[in-house]
Protein backbone atom coordinates (compact mmCIF):
# COMPACT_ATOMS: atom_id res chain seq x y z
CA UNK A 1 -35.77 -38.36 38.94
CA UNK A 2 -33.03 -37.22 41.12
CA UNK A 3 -30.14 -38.85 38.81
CA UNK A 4 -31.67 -37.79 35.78
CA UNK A 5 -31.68 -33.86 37.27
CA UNK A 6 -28.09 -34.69 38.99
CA UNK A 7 -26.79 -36.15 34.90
CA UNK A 8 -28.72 -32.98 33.21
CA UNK A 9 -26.69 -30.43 35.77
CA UNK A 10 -23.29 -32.26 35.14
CA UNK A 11 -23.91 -32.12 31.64
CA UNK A 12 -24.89 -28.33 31.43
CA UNK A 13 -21.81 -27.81 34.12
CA UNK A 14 -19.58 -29.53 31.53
CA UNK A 15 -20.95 -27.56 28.75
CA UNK A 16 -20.72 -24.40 30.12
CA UNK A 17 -16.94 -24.98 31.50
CA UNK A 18 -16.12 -26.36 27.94
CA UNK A 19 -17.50 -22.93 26.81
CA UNK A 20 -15.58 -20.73 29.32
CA UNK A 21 -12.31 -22.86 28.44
CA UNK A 22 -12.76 -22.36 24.46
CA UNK A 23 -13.16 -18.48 25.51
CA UNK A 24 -10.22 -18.34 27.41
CA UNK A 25 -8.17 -20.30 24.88
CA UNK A 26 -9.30 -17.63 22.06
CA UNK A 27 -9.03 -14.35 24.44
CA UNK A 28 -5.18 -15.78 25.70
CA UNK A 29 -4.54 -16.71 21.95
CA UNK A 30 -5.81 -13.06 21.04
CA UNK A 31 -3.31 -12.02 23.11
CA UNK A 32 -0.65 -13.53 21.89
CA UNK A 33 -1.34 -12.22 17.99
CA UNK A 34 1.71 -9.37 16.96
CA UNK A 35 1.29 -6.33 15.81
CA UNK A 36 4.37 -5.04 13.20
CA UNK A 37 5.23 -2.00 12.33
CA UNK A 38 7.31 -1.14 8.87
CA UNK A 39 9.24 1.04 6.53
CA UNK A 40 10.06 0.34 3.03
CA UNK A 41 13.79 1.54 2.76
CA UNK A 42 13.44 0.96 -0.91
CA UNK A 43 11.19 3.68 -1.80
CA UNK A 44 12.89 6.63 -0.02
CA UNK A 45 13.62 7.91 -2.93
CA UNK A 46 10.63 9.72 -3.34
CA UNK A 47 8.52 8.75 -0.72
CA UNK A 48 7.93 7.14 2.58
CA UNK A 49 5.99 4.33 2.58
CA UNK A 50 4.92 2.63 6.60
CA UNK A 51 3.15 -0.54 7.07
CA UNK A 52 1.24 -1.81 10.03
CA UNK A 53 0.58 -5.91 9.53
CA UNK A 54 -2.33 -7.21 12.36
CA UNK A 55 -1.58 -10.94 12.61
CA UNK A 56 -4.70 -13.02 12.48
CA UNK A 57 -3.91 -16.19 12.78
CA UNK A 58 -0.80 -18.39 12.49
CA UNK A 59 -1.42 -18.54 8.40
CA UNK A 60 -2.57 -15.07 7.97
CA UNK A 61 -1.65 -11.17 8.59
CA UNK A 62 -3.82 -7.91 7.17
CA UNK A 63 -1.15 -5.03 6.24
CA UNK A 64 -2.06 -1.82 5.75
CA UNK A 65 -0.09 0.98 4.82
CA UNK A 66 -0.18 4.98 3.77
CA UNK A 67 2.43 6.62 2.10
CA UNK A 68 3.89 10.31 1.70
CA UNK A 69 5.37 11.46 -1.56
CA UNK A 70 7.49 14.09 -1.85
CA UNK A 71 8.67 14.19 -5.10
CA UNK A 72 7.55 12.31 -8.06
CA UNK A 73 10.66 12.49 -10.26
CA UNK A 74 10.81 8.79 -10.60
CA UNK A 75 7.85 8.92 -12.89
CA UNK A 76 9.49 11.84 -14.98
CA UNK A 77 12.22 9.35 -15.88
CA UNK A 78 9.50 6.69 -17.04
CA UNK A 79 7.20 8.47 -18.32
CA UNK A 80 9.60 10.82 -20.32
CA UNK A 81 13.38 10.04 -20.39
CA UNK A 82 12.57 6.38 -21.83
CA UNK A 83 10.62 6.42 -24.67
CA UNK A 84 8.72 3.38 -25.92
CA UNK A 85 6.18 4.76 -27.94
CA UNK A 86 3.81 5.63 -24.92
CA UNK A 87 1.95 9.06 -24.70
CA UNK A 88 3.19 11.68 -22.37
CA UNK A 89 1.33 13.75 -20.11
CA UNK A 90 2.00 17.36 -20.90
CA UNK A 91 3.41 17.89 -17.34
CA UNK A 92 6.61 19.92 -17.01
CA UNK A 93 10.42 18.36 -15.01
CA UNK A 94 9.99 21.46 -12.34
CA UNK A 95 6.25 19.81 -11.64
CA UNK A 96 7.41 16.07 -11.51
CA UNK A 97 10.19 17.15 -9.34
CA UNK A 98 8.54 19.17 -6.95
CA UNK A 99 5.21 17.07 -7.01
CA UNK A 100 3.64 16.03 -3.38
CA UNK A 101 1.33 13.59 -2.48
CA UNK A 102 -0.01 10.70 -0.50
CA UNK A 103 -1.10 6.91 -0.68
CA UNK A 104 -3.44 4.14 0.62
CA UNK A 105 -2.46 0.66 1.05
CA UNK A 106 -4.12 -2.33 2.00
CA UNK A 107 -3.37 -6.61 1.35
CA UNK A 108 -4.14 -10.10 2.83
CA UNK A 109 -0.75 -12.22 3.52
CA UNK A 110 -1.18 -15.84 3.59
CA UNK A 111 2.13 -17.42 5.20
CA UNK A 112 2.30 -20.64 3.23
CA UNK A 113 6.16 -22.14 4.31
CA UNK A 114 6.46 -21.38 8.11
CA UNK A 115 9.75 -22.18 10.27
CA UNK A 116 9.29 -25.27 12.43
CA UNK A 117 8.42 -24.79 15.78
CA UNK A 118 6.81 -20.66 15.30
CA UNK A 119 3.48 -20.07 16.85
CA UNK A 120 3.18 -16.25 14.88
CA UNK A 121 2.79 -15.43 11.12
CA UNK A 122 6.07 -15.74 9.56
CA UNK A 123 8.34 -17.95 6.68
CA UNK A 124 7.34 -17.15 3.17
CA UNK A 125 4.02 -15.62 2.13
CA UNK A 126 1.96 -15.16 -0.90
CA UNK A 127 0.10 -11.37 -0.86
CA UNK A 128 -2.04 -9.71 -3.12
CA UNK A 129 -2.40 -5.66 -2.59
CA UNK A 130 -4.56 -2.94 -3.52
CA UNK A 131 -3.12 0.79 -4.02
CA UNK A 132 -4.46 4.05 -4.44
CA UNK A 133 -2.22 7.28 -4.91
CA UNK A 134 -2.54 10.58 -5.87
CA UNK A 135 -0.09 13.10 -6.63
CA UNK A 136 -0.34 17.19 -6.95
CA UNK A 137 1.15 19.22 -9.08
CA UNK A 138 2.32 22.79 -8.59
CA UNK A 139 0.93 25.30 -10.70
CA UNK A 140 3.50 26.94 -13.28
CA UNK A 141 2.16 30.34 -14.47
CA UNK A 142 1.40 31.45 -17.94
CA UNK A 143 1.61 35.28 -18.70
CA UNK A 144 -0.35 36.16 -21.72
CA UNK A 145 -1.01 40.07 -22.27
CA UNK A 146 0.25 41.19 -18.74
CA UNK A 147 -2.39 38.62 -17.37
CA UNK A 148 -1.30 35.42 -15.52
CA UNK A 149 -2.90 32.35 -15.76
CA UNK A 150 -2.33 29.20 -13.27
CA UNK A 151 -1.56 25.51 -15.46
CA UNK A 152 -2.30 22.81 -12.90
CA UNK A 153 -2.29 19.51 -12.91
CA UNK A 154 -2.44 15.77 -10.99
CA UNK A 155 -2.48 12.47 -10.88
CA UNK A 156 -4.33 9.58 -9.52
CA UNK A 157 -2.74 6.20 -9.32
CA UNK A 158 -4.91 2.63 -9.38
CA UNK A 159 -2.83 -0.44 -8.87
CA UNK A 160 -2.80 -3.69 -7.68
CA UNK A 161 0.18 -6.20 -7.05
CA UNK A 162 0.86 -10.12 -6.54
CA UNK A 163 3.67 -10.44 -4.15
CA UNK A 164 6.13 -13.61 -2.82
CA UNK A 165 8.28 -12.73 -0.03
CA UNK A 166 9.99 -14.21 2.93
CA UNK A 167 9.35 -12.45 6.78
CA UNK A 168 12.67 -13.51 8.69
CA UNK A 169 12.22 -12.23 13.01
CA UNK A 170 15.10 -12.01 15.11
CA UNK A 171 13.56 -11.85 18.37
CA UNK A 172 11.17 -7.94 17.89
CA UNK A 173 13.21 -7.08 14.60
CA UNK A 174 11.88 -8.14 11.29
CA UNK A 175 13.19 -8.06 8.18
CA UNK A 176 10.36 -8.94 4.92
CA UNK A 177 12.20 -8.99 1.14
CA UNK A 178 9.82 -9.38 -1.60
CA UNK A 179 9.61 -10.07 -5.43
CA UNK A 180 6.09 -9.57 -7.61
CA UNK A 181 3.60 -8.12 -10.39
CA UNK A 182 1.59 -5.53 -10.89
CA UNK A 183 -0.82 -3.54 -12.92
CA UNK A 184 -0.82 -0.16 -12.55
CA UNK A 185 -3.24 2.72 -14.26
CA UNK A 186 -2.33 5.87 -13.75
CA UNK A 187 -4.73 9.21 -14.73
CA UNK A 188 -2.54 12.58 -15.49
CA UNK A 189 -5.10 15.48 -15.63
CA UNK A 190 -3.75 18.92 -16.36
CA UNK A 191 -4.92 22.37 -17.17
CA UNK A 192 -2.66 24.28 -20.10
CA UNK A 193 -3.27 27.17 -21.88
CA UNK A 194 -2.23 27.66 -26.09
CA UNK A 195 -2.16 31.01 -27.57
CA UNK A 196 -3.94 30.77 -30.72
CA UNK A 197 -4.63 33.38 -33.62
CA UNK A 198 -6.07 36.53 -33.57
CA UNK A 199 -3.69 37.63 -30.20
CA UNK A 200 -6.41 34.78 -28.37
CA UNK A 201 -5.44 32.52 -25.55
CA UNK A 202 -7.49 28.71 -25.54
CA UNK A 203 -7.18 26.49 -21.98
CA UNK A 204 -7.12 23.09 -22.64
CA UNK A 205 -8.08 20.38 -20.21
CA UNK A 206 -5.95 17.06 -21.12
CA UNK A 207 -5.93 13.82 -19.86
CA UNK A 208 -3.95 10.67 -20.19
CA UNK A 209 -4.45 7.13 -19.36
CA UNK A 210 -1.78 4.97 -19.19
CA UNK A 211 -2.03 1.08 -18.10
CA UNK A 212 1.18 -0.72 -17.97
CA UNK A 213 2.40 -4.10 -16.09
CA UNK A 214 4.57 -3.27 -12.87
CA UNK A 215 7.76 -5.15 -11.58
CA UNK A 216 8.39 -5.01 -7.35
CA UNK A 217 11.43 -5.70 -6.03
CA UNK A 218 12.33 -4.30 -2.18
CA UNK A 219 12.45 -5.18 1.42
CA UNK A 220 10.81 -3.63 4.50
CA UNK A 221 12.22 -3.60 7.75
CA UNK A 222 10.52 -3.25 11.10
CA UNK A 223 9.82 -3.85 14.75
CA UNK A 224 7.38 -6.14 16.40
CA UNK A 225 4.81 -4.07 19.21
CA UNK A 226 4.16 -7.80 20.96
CA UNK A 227 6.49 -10.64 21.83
């Protein structure tokens, strides 16, 4: 009776350091797991786009990101200045131009060639992303009979992208080109107002959808938090 209690409390003892070993390996390994934080020098100019990637294992990272716009000229130029048949918003240059906004950010990152020898997230990864933007437009006036009306507008941006990339670290610094697709919808709503006959003034409310394929091309640079 005594060697049968004496095996049962080795084997509980066993079990329970086996438990307290596995819990240690996961809270030092925890520990070890980087923290990165980026900026897209790429996209400066018309906004600032900063990344946070959350290792999560040695295979795979969760990014996040926001973004500020400050100007949204860039779309002016493609929506506008090259013509391919597409339908254009009925958005003014001075609103493109001075258009502000901000953007949401979020993608999985599997690492699927890593150096030889790393124990963190890195060599060349495969990421699909989710995006979500929106952009305001200043209101232009409209003076009809001494009486001044406000035209607004803005837009809302739905996209998601299939990237390839290469993360290179030397040492805390890390540099992260990339190459992908897209598909991007974006949702121009605007307020303008038409002077029609009899000396009367109609608002319309417009809105445009336009769905075309993206290209990416960029690199983001940044610094790691944890050795």
């Amino acid at each position: 009776m005594f060697i049968r209690m004496k095996k049962l409390v080795i084997i509980l003892i066993t079990i329970l350091s086996c438990n307290i070993c596995a819990k240690a390996q996961d809270n030092t390994s925890s520990k070890r797991r980087t923290t990165t934080i980026k900026v897209n020098p790429t996209t400066l100019i018309n906004e600032l786009d900063l990344y946070l990637e959350q290792e999560l294992s040695s295979k795979m990272s969760l990014e996040i990101g926001i973004t500020g716009i400050y100007t949204d000229y860039p779309d002016y130029v493609l929506s506008k200045r090259i013509d391919i048949g597409q339908k254009k918003p009925n958005i003014t240059t001075e609103q493109f131009v001075d258009g502000i906004g901000f953007g949401v950010r979020a993608g999985l990152r599997w690492y699927i060639f890593a150096p030889e020898g790393t124990q963190h997230a890195s060599g060349t990864y495969f990421q699909p992303n989710l995006f979500y933007k929106r952009v305001f437009y200043p209101a232009e006036d409209y003076v009809f009979n001494n009486t001044t009306y406000k035209e607004d507008a803005h837009k809302d941006v739905y996209g998601i992208q299939l990237l390839l990339g290469r993360q290179y670290r030397r040492q805390r610094l890390v540099f992260d080109p990339y190459i992908g697709v897209g598909l991007r919808a974006k949702v121009y709503r605007y307020d303008n107002y038409t002077e029609v006959d009899n000396n009367m003034l109609r608002k319309d409310r417009g809105q445009l959808v336009s769905i075309l394929p993206s290209l990416h091309l960029g690199v983001k640079v940044g610094l790691n938090l944890k050795n």
